[in-house]
Protein backbone atom coordinates (compact mmCIF):
# COMPACT_ATOMS: atom_id res chain seq x y z
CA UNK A 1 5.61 -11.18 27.26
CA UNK A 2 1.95 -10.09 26.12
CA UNK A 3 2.79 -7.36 28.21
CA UNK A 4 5.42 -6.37 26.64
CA UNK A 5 4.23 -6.91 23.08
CA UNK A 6 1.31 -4.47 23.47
CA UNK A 7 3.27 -2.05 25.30
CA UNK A 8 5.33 -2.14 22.02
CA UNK A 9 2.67 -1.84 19.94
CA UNK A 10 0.63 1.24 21.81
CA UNK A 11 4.02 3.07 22.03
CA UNK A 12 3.86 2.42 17.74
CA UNK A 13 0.68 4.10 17.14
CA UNK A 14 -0.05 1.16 14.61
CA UNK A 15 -3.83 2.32 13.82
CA UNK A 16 -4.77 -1.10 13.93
CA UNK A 17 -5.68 -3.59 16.43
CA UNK A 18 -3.40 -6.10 17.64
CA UNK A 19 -5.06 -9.37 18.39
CA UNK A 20 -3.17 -11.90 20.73
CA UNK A 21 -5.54 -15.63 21.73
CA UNK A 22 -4.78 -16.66 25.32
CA UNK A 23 -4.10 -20.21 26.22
CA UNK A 24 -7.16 -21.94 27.83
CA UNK A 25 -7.22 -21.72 31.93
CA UNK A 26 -8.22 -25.88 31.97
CA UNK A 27 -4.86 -25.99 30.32
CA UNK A 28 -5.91 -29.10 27.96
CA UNK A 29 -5.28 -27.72 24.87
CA UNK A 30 -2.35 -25.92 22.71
CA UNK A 31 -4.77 -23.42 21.12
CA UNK A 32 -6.66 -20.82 22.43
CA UNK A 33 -10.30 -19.31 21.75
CA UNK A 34 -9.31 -17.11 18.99
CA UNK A 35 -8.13 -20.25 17.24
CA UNK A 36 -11.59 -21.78 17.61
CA UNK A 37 -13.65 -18.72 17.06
CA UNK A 38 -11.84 -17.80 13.73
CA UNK A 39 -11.31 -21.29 12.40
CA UNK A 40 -7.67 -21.13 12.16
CA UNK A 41 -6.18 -23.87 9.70
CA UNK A 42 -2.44 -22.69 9.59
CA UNK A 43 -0.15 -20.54 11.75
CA UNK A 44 1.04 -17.65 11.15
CA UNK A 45 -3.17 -16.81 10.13
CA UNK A 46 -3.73 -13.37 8.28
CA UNK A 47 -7.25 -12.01 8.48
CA UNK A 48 -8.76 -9.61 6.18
CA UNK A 49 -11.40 -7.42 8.05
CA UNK A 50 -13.77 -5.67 5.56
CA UNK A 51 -14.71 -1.90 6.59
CA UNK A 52 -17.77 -3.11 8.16
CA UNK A 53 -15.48 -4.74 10.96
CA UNK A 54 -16.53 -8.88 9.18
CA UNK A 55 -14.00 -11.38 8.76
CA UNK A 56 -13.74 -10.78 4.47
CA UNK A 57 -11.41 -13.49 4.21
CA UNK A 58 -8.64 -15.52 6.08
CA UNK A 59 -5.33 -17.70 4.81
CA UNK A 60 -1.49 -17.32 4.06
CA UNK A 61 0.09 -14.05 4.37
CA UNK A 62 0.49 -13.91 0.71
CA UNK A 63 -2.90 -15.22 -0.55
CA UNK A 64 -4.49 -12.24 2.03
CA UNK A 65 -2.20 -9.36 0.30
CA UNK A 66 -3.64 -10.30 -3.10
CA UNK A 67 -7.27 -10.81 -1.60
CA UNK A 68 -6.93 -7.54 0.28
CA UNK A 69 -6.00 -5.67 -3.07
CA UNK A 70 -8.51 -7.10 -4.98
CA UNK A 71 -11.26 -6.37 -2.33
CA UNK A 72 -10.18 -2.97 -1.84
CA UNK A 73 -10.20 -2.06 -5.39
CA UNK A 74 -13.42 -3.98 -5.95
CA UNK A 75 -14.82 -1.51 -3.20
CA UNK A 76 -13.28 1.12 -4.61
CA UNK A 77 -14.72 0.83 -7.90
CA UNK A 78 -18.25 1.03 -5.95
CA UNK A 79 -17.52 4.04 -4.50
CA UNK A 80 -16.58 5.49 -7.91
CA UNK A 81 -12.93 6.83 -6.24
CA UNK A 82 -9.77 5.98 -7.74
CA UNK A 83 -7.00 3.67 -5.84
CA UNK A 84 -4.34 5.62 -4.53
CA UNK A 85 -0.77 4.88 -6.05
């Protein structure tokens, strides 16, 4: 299956990076390292990653598209160009 699902995604030409955690090889746990690494509280997780490649901010799907917005137009602003419509 993760095969498959990157397959899928390459052949998309998404632009972004598609992140999949792996299960643990002691097989003790459900979670994998990502999980750990990132903190993850909830599943499905949504990650904002700030132009600089840094975790900005992580939560619900919906919280992130507001946070996203906001962030970009705060950087925006700094930059002095105006947000695309």
């Amino acid at each position: 299956m993760r095969r498959s699902l990157i397959a899928d995604a390459a052949g998309k030409k998404l632009g972004y990076p598609i992140v999949i955690d792996s299960l643990p090889a002691d097989g003790r746990r459900r979670w994998g390292h990502l999980f750990d690494q990132f903190a993850v509280s909830q599943i499905p997780l949504t990650i904002v990653v700030d132009r600089n490649g840094k975790v900005a901010a992580h939560g619900s799907r919906e919280e992130m598209l507001t946070t996203a917005s906001q962030l970009a137009r705060e950087q925006l602003s700094k930059d002095k160009r105006p947000l695309a419509k």
